[in-house]
C-alpha atoms as a PDB file:
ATOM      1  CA  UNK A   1      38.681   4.551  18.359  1.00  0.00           C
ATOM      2  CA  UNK A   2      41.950   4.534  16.448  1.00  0.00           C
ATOM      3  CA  UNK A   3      40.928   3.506  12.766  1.00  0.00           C
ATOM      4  CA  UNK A   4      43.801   1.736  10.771  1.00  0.00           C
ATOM      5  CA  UNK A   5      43.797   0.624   7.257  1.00  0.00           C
ATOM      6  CA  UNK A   6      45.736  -2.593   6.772  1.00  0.00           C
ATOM      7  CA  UNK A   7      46.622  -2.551   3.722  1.00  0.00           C
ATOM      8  CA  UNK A   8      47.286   0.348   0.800  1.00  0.00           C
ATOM      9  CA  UNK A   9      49.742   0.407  -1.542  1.00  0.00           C
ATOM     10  CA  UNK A  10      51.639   4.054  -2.798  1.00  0.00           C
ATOM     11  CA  UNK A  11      53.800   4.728  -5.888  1.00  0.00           C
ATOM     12  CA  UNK A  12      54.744   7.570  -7.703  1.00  0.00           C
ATOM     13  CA  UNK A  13      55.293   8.185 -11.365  1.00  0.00           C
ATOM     14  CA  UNK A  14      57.685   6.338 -12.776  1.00  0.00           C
ATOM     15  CA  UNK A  15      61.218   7.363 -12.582  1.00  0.00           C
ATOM     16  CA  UNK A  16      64.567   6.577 -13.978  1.00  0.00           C
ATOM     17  CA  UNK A  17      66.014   5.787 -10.668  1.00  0.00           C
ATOM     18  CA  UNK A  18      62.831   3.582  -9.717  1.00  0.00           C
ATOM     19  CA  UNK A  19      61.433   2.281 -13.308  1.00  0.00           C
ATOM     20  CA  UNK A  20      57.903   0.941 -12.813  1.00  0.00           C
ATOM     21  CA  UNK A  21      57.665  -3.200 -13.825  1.00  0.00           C
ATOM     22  CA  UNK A  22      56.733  -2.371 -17.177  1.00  0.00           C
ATOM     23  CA  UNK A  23      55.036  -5.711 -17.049  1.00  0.00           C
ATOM     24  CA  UNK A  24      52.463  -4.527 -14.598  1.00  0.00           C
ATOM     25  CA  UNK A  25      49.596  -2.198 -14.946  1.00  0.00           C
ATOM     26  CA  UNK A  26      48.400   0.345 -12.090  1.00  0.00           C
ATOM     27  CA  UNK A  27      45.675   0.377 -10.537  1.00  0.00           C
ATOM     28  CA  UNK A  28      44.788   4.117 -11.047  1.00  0.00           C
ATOM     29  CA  UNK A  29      45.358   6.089 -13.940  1.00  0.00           C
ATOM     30  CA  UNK A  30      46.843   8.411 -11.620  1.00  0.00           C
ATOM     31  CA  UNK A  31      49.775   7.419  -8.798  1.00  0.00           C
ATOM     32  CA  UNK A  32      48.584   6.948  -5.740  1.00  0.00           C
ATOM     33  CA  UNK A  33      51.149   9.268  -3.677  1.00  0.00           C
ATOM     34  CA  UNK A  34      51.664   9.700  -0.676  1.00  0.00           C
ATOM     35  CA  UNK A  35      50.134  12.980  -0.375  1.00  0.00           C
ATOM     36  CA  UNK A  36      47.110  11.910  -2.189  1.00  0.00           C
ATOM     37  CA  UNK A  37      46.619   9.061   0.525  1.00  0.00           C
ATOM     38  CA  UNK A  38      47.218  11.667   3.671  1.00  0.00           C
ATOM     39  CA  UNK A  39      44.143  13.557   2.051  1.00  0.00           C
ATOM     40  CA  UNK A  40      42.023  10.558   1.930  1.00  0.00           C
ATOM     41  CA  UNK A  41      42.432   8.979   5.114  1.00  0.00           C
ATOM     42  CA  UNK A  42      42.002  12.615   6.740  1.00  0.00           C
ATOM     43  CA  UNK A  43      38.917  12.833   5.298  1.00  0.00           C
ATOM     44  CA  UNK A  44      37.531   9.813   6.414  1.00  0.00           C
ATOM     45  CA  UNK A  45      39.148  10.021   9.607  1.00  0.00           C
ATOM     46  CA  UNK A  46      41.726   7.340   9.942  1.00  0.00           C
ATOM     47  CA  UNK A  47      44.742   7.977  11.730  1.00  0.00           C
ATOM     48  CA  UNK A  48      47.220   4.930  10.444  1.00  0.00           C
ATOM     49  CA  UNK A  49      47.829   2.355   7.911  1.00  0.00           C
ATOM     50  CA  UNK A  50      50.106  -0.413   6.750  1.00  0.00           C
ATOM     51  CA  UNK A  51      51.420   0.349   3.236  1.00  0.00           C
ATOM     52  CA  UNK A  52      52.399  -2.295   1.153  1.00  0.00           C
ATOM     53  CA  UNK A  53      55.230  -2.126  -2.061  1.00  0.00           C
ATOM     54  CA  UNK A  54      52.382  -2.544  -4.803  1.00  0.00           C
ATOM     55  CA  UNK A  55      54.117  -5.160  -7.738  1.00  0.00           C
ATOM     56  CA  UNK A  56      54.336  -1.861 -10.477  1.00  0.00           C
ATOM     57  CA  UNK A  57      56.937  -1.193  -7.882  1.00  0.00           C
ATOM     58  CA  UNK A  58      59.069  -4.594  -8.161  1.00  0.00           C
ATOM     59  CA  UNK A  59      60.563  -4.922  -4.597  1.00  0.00           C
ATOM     60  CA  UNK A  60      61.634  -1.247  -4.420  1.00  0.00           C
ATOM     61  CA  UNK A  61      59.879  -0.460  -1.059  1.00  0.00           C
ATOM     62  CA  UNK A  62      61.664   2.756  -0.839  1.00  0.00           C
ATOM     63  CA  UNK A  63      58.721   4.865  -1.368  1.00  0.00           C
ATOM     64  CA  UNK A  64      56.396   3.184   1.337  1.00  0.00           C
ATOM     65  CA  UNK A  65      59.177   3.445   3.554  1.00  0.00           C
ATOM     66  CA  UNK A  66      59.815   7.136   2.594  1.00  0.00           C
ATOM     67  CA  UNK A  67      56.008   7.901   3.594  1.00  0.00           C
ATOM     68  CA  UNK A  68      56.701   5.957   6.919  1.00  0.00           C
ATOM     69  CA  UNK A  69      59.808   8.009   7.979  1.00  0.00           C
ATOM     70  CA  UNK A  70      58.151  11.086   7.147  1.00  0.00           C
ATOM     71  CA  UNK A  71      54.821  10.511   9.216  1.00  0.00           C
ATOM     72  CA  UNK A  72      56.477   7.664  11.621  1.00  0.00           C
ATOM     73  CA  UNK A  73      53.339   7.839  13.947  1.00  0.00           C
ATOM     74  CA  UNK A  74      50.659   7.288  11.003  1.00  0.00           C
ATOM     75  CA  UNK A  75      52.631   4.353   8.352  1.00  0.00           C
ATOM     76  CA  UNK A  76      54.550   1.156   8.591  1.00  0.00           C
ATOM     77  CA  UNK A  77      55.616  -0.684   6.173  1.00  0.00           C
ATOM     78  CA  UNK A  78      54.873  -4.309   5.151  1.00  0.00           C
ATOM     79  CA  UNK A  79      57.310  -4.569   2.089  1.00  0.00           C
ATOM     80  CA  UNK A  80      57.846  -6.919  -0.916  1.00  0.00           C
ATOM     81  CA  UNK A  81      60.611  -9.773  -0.523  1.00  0.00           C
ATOM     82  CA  UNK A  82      62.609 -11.583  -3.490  1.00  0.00           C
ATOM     83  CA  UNK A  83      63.243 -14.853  -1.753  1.00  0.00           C
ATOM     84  CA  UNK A  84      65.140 -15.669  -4.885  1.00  0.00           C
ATOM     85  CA  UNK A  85      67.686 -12.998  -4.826  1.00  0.00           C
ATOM     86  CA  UNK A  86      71.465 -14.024  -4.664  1.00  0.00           C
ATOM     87  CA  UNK A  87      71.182 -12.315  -1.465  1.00  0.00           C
ATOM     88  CA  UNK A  88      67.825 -12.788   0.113  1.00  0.00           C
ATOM     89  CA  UNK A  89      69.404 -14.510   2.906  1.00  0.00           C
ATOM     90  CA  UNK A  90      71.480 -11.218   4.137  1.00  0.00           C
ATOM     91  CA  UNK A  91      68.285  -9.817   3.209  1.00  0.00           C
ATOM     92  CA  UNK A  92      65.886 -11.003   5.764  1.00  0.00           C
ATOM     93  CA  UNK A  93      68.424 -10.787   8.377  1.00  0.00           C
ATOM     94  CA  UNK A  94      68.683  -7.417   8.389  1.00  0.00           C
ATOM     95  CA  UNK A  95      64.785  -6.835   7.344  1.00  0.00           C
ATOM     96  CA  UNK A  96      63.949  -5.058  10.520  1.00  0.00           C
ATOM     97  CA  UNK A  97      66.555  -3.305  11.167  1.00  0.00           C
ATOM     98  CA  UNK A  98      65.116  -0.480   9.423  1.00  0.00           C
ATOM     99  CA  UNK A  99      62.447   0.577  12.324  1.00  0.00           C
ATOM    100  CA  UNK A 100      59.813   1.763   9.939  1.00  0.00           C
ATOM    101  CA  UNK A 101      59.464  -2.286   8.386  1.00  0.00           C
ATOM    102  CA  UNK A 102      56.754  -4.053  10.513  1.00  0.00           C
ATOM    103  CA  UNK A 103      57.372  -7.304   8.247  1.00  0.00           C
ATOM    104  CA  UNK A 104      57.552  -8.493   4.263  1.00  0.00           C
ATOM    105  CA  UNK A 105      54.769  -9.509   1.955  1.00  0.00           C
ATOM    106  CA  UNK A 106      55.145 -12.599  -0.207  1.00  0.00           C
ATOM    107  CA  UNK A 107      53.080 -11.601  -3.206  1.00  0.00           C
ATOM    108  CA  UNK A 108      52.158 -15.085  -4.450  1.00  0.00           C
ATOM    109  CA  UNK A 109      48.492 -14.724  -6.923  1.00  0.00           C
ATOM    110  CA  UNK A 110      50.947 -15.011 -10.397  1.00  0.00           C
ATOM    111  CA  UNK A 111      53.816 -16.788 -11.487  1.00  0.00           C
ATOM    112  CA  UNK A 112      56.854 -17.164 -10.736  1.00  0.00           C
ATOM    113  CA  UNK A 113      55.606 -16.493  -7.197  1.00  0.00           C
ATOM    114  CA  UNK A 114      52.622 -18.941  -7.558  1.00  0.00           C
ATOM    115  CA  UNK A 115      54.640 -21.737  -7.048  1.00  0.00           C
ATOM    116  CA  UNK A 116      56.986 -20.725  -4.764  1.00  0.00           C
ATOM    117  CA  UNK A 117      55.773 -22.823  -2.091  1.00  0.00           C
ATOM    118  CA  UNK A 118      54.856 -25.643  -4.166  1.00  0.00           C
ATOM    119  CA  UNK A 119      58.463 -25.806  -5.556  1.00  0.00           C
ATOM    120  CA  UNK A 120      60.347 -25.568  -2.150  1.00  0.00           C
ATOM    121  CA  UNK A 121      61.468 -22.278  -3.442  1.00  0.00           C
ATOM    122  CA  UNK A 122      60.523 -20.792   0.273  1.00  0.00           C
ATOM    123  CA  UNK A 123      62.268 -24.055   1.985  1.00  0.00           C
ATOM    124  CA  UNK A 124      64.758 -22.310   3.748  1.00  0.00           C
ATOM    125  CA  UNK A 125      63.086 -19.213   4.149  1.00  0.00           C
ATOM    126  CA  UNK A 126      60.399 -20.077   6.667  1.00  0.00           C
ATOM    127  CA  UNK A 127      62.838 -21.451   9.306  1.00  0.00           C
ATOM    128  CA  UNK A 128      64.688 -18.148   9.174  1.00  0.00           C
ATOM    129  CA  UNK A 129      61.536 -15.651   8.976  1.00  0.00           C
ATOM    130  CA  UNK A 130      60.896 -17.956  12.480  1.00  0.00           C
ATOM    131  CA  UNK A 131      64.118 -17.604  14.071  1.00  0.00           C
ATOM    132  CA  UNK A 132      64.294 -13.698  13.312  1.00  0.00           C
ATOM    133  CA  UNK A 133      60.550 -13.328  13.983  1.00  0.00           C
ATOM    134  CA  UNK A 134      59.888 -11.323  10.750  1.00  0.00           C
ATOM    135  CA  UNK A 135      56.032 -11.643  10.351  1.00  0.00           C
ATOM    136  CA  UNK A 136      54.609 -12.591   6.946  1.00  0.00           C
ATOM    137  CA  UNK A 137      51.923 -11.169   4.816  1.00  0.00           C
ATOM    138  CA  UNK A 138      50.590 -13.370   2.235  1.00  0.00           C
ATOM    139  CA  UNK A 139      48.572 -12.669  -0.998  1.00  0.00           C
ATOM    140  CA  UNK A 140      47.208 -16.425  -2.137  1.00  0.00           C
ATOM    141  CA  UNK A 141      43.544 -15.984  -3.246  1.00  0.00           C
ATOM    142  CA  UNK A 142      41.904 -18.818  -3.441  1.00  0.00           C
ATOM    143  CA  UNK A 143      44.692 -21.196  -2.064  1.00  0.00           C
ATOM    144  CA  UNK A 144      44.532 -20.134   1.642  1.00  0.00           C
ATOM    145  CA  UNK A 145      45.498 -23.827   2.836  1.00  0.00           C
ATOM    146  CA  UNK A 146      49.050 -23.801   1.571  1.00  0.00           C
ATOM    147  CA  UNK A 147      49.608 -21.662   5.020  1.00  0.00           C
ATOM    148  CA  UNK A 148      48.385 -24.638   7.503  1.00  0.00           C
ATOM    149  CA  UNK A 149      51.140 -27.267   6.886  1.00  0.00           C
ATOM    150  CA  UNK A 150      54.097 -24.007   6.976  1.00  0.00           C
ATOM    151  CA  UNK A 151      52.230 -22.857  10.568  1.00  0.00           C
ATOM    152  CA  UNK A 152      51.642 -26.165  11.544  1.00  0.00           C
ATOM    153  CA  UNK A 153      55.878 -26.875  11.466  1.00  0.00           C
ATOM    154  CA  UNK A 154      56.792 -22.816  11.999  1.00  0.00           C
ATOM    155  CA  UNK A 155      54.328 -22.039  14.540  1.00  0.00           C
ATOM    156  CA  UNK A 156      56.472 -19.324  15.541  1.00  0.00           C
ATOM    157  CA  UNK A 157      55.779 -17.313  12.380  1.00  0.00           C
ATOM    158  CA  UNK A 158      53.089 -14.778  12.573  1.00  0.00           C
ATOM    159  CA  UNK A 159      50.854 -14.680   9.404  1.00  0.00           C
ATOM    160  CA  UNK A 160      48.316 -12.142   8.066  1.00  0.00           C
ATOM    161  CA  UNK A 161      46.366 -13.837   5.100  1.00  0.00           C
ATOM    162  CA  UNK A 162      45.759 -11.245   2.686  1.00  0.00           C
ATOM    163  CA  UNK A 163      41.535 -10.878   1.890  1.00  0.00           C
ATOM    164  CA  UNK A 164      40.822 -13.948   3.027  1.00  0.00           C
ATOM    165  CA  UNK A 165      42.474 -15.389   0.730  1.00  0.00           C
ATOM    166  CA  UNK A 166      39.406 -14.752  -1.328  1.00  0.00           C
ATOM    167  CA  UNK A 167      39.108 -14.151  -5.265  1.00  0.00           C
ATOM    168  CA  UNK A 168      38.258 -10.707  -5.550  1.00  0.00           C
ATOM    169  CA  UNK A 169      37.261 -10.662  -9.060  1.00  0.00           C
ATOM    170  CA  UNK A 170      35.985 -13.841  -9.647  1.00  0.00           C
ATOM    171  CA  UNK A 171      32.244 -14.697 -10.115  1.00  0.00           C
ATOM    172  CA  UNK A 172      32.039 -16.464  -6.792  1.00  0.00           C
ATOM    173  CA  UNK A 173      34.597 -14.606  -4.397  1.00  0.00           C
ATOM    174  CA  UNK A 174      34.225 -16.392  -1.685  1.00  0.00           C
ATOM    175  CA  UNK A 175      34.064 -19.825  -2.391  1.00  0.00           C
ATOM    176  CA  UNK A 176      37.378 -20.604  -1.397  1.00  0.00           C
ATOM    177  CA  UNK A 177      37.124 -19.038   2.106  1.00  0.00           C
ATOM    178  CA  UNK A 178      36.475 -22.487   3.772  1.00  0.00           C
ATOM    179  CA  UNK A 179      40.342 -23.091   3.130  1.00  0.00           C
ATOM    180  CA  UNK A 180      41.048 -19.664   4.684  1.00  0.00           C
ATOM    181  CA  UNK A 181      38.945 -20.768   7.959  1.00  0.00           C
ATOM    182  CA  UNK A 182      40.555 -23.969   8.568  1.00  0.00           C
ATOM    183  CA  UNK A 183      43.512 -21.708   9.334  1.00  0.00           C
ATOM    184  CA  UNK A 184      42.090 -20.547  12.807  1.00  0.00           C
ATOM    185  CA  UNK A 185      43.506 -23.403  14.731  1.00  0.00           C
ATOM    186  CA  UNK A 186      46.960 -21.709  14.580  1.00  0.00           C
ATOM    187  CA  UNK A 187      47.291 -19.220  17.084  1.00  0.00           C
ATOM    188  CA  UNK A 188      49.642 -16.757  14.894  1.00  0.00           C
ATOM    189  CA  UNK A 189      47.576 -16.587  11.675  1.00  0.00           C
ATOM    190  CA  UNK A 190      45.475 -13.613  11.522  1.00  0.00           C
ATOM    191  CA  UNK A 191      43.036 -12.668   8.331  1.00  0.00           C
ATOM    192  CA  UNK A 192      42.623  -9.394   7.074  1.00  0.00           C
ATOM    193  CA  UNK A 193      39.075  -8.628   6.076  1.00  0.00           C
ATOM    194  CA  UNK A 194      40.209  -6.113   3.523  1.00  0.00           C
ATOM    195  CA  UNK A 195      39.131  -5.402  -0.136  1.00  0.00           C
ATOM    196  CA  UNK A 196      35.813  -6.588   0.718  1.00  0.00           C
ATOM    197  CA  UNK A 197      34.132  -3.654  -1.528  1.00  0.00           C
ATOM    198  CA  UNK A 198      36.491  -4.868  -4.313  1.00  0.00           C
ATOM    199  CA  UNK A 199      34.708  -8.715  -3.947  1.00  0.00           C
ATOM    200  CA  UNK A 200      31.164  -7.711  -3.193  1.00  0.00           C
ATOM    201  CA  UNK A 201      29.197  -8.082  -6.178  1.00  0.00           C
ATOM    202  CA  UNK A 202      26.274  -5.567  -4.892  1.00  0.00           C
ATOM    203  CA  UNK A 203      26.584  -1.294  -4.335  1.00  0.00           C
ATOM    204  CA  UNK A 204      26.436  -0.564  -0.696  1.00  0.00           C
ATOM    205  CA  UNK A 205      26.357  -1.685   1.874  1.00  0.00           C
ATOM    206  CA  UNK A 206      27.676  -4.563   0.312  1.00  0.00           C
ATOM    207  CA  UNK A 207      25.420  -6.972   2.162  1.00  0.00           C
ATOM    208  CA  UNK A 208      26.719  -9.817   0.236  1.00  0.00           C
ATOM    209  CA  UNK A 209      29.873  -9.246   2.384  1.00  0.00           C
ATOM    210  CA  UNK A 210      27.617 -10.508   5.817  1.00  0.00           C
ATOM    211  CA  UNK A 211      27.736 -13.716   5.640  1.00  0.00           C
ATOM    212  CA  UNK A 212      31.452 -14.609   4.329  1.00  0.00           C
ATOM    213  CA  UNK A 213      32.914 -11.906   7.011  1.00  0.00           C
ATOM    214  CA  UNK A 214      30.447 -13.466   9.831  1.00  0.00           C
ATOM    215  CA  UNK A 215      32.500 -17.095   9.341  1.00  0.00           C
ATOM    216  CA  UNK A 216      35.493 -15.271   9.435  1.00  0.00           C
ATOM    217  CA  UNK A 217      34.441 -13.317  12.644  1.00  0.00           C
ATOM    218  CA  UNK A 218      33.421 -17.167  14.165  1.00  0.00           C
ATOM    219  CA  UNK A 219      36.560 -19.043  13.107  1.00  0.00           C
ATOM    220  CA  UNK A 220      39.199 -16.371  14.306  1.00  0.00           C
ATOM    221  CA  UNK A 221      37.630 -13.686  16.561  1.00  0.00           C
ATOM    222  CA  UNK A 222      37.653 -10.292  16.311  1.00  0.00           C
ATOM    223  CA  UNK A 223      41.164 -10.014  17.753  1.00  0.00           C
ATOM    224  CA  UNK A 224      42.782 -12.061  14.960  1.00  0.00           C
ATOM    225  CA  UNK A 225      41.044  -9.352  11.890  1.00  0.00           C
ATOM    226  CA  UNK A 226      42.583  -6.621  10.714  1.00  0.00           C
ATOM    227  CA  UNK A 227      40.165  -4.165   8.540  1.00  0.00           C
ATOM    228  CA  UNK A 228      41.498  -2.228   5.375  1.00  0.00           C
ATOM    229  CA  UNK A 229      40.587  -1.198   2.292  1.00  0.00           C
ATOM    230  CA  UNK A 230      43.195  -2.131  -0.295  1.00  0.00           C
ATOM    231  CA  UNK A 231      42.298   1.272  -1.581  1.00  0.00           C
ATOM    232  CA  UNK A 232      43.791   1.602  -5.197  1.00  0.00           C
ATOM    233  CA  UNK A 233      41.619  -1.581  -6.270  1.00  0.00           C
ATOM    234  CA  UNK A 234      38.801  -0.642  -5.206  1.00  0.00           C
ATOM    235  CA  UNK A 235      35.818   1.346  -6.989  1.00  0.00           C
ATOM    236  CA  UNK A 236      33.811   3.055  -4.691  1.00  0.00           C
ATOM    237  CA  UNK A 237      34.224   5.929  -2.380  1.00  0.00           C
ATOM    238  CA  UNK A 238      36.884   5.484   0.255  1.00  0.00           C
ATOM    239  CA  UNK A 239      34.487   6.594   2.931  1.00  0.00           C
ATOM    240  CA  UNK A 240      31.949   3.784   2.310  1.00  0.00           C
ATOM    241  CA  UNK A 241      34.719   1.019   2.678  1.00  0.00           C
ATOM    242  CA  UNK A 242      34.702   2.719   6.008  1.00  0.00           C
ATOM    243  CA  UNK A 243      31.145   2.716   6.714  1.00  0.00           C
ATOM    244  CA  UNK A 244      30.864  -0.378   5.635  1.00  0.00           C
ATOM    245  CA  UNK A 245      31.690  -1.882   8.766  1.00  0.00           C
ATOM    246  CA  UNK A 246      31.267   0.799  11.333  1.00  0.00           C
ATOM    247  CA  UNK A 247      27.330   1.374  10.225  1.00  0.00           C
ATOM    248  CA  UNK A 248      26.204  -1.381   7.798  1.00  0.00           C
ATOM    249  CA  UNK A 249      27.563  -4.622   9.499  1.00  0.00           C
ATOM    250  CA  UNK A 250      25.078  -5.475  12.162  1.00  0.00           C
ATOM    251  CA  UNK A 251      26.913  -8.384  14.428  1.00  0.00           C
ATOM    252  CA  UNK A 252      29.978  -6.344  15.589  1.00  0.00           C
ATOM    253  CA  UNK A 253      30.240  -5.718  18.665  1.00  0.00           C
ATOM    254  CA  UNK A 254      31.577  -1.842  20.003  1.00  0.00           C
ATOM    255  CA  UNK A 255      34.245  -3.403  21.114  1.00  0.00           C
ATOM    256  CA  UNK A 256      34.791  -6.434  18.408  1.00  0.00           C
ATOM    257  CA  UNK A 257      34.684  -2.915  16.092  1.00  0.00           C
ATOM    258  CA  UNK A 258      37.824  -1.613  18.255  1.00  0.00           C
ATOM    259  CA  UNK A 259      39.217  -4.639  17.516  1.00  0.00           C
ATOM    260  CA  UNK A 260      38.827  -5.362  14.119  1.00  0.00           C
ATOM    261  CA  UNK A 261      39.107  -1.623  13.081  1.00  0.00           C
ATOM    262  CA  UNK A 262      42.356  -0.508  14.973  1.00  0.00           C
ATOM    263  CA  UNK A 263      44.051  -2.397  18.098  1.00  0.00           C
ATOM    264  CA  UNK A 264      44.576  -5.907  16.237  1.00  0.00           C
ATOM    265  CA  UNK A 265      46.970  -3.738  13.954  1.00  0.00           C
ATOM    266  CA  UNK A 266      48.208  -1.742  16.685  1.00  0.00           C
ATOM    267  CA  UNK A 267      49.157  -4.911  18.668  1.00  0.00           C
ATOM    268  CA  UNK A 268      50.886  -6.979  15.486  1.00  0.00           C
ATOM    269  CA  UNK A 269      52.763  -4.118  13.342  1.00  0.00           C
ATOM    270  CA  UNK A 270      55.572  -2.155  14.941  1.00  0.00           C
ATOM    271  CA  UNK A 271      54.638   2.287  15.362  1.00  0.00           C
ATOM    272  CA  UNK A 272      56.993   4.392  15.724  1.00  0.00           C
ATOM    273  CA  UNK A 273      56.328   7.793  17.060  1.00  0.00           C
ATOM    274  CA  UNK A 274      57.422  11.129  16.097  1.00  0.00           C
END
């Protein structure tokens, strides 16, 4: 089985060439490099991931796309896009020409970005992500739904709805996740089940995870989830976000593991090879 995290973000210390957003905290006391994220994953055997340009990092993705270009069979890059910058437009035309960039994330869980698609800031961006089939990550927790009406009249953008659109940190997590699965109808959304360590309330196995992930798993399928960590948030052991779902969860499948843990990402992210 070929393990892939779906999501980690990397950045180095700050530098005067790429300032952190001094506005932003990280979420280690220590950077997560590059080489510090090789280790890990070795260790707990995964062989790829999808590393996304944390916010600390502004939309500088030149450091995730670094690590991709230097191990081009193990990283791709989903990076951060400023759909307000004078030229986003030339942008996103020219977003995959670099081979390393499987897509762009549209952090939206703060403002300004909150309201992006409530203030028709992403109007004419969805039409041309479409037309240049750039797929779309998208961090909303809690407001999953704002994706239905943009697949329903783009259905030829592919989505990947960041944690299930759940609120990590909140008392009740998952109580938005009925919006999330109300998404399924649309053939190009996928979820990634990720973070789940970060919103589970217990030590683990995390059992509390079961039931939120099993409505996921009914709604979409094992070939529309994508498993990852979202390593820098969480607090446990890398390992056990791992385990979590190839020992503890008891309703997948060998092959709805393959799935879920691996080919989904394989099948929707671009690899490059060495």
């Amino acid at each position: 089985m070929i393990i892939v995290d779906a999501q980690i973000h990397l950045w180095e210390p700050s530098r005067p060439d790429r300032p952190w957003d001094t506005t932003k905290k990280p979420h280690l006391p220590e950077p997560l490099t590059l080489e510090r994220c090789v280790a890990t994953l070795d260790e707990a055997g995964v062989q790829k991931a999808v590393l996304v340009t944390p916010v600390l990092l502004g939309y500088n993705n030149d450091y995730q796309l670094e690590a991709a270009r230097r191990y081009p069979d193990r990283f791709t890059v989903m990076g951060r896009f400023d759909a307000t910058a004078p030229d986003a437009s030339e942008q996103l035309d020219r977003w995959l020409d670099e081979p390393a960039m499987s897509g762009l994330r549209l952090s939206m869980h703060e403002e300004p970005w909150y309201s992006w698609i409530d203030n028709g800031t992403l109007d004419w961006f969805w039409p041309r992500a479409e037309a240049l089939n750039v797929p779309v990550k998208v961090y909303l927790p809690g407001r999953g739904d704002l994706v239905a009406p943009i697949a329903e009249r783009y259905p030829g953008i592919t989505f990947f709805v960041d944690h299930m659109a759940t609120k990590a940190e909140e008392a009740e997590p998952f109580a938005p996740l009925y919006k999330t699965l109300g998404l399924a109808k649309y053939p190009k959304v996928y979820v990634n089940v990720t973070a789940l360590p970060v919103a589970s309330k217990e030590p683990y196995p995390f059992k509390d995870t079961y039931e939120p992930l099993r409505r996921v798993y009914d709604a979409f399928g094992p070939q529309r989830m994508l498993w990852g960590t979202d390593y820098s948030r969480m607090r446990v052991p890398y390992r056990q976000a791992v385990d979590h779902f190839l020992e503890a969860v008891d309703f997948l499948s060998a092959d709805d593991l393959e799935w879920i843990m691996g080919k989904t990402a394989l099948a929707t992210h671009r690899w490059q090879t060495k």
